[in-house]
Protein backbone atom coordinates (compact mmCIF):
# COMPACT_ATOMS: atom_id res chain seq x y z
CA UNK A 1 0.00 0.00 0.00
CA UNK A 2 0.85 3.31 -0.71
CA UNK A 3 1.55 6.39 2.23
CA UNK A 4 -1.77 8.58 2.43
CA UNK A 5 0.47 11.49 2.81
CA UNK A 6 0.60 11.08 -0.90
CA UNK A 7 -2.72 10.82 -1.70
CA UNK A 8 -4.07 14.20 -3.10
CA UNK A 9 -7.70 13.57 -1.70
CA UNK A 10 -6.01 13.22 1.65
CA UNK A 11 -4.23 16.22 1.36
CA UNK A 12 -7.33 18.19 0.34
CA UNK A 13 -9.20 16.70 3.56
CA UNK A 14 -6.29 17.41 5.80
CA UNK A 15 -6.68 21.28 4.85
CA UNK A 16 -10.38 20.95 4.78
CA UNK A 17 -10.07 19.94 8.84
CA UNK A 18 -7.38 22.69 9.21
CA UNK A 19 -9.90 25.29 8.18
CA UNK A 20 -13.26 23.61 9.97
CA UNK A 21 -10.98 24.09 13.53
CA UNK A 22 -10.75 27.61 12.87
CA UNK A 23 -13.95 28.35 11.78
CA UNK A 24 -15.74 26.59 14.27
CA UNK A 25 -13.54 28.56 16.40
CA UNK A 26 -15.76 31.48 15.91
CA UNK A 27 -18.97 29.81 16.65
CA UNK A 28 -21.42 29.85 19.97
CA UNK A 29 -19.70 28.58 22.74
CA UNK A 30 -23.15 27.08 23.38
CA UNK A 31 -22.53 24.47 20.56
CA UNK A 32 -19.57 22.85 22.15
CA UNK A 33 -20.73 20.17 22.71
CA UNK A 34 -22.73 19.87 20.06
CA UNK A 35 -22.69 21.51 16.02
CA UNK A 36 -18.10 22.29 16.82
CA UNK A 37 -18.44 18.30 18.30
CA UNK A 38 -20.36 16.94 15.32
CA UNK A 39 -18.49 18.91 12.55
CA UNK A 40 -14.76 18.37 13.95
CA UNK A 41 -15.17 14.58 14.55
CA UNK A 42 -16.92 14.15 11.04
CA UNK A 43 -14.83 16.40 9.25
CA UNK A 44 -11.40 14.71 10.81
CA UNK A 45 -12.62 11.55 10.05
CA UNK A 46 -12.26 12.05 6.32
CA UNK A 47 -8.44 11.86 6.47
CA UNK A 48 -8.03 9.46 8.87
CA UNK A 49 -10.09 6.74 7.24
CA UNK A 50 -8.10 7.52 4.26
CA UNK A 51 -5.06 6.85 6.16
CA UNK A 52 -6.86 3.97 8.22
CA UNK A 53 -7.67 2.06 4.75
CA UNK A 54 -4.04 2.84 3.31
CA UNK A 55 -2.71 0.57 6.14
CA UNK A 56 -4.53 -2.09 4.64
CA UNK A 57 -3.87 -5.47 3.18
CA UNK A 58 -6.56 -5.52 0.42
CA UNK A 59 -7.73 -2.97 -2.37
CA UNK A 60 -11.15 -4.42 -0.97
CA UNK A 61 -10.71 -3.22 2.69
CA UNK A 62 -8.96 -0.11 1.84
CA UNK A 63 -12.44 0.88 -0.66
CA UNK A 64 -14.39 -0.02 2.56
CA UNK A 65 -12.74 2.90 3.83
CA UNK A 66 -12.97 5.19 1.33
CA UNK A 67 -16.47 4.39 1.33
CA UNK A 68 -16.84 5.19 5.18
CA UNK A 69 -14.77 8.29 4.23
CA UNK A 70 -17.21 9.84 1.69
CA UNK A 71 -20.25 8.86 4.46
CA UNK A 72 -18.08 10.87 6.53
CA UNK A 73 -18.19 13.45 3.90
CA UNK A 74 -21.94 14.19 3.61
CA UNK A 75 -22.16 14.90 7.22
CA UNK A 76 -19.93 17.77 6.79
CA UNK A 77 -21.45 18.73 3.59
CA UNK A 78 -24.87 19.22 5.75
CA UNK A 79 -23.47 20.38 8.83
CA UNK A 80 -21.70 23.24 6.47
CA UNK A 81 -25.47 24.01 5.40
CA UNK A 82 -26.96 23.69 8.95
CA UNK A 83 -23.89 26.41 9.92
CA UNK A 84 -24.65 28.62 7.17
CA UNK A 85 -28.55 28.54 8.31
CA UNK A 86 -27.95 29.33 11.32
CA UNK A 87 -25.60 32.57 10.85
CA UNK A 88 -22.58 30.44 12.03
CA UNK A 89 -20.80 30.86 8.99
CA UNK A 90 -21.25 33.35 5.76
CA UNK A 91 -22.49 32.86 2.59
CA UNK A 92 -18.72 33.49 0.81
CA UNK A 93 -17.26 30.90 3.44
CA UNK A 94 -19.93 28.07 3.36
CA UNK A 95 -19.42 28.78 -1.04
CA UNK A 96 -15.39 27.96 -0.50
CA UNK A 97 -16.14 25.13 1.93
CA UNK A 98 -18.98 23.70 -0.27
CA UNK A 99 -16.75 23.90 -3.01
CA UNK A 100 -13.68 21.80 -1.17
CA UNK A 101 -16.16 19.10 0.29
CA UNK A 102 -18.33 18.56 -3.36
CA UNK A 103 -14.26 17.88 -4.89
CA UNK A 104 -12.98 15.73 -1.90
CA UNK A 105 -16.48 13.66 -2.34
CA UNK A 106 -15.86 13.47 -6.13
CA UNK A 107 -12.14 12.62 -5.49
CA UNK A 108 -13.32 9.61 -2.94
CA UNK A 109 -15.95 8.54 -5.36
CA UNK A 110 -13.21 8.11 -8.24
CA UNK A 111 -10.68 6.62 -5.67
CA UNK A 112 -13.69 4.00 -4.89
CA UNK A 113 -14.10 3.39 -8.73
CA UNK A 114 -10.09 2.64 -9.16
CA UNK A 115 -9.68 0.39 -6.54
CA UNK A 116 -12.63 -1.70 -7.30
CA UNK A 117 -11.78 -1.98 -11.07
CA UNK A 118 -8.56 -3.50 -9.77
């Protein structure tokens, strides 16, 4: 298997994460526990199932966690919306961030394609 430091989708999650901690940064202390929980963990998780299924024996296991990845994906592409509906986030930030999570979910879905072609 190859290191998922050089895997461009993992790259592009890594910074995703990078920029969710800061943003979330600026939101209610209130949500704690709760929306800055929810996004971090799901948003984190990206990467690290990428890196999870590089460890992997099998092209078979490591598209299980790609798959698992890209679930992990949609929750932050809704918990991006929920943030923007609720004034956590602008409309110019959510548009980058919607932009970066639509590409890593495209990039996953290819990834998924390759490795079960294989």
């Amino acid at each position: 298997m190859q290191s998922f430091k050089q895997l461009k989708v993992w790259e592009k999650s890594h910074s995703l994460v990078l920029k969710i901690y800061q943003i979330t940064n600026g939101f209610p202390k209130e949500e704690n526990y709760g929306l800055i929980s929810q996004i971090r963990r799901s948003s984190s998780s990206i990467p690290m199932n990428i890196a999870e299924g590089c460890g992997k024996d099998t092209d078979a296991e490591f598209c299980r966690f790609i798959g698992i990845a890209n679930g992990s994906a949609s929750e932050v592409e809704y918990q991006l919306l929920l943030s923007k509906d609720l004034k956590y986030i602008g409309l110019p930030k959510f548009n980058e961030l919607n932009v970066e999570i639509t590409e890593i979910k495209k990039m996953l879905t290819s990834l998924m394609k390759r490795l079960k072609s294989n």
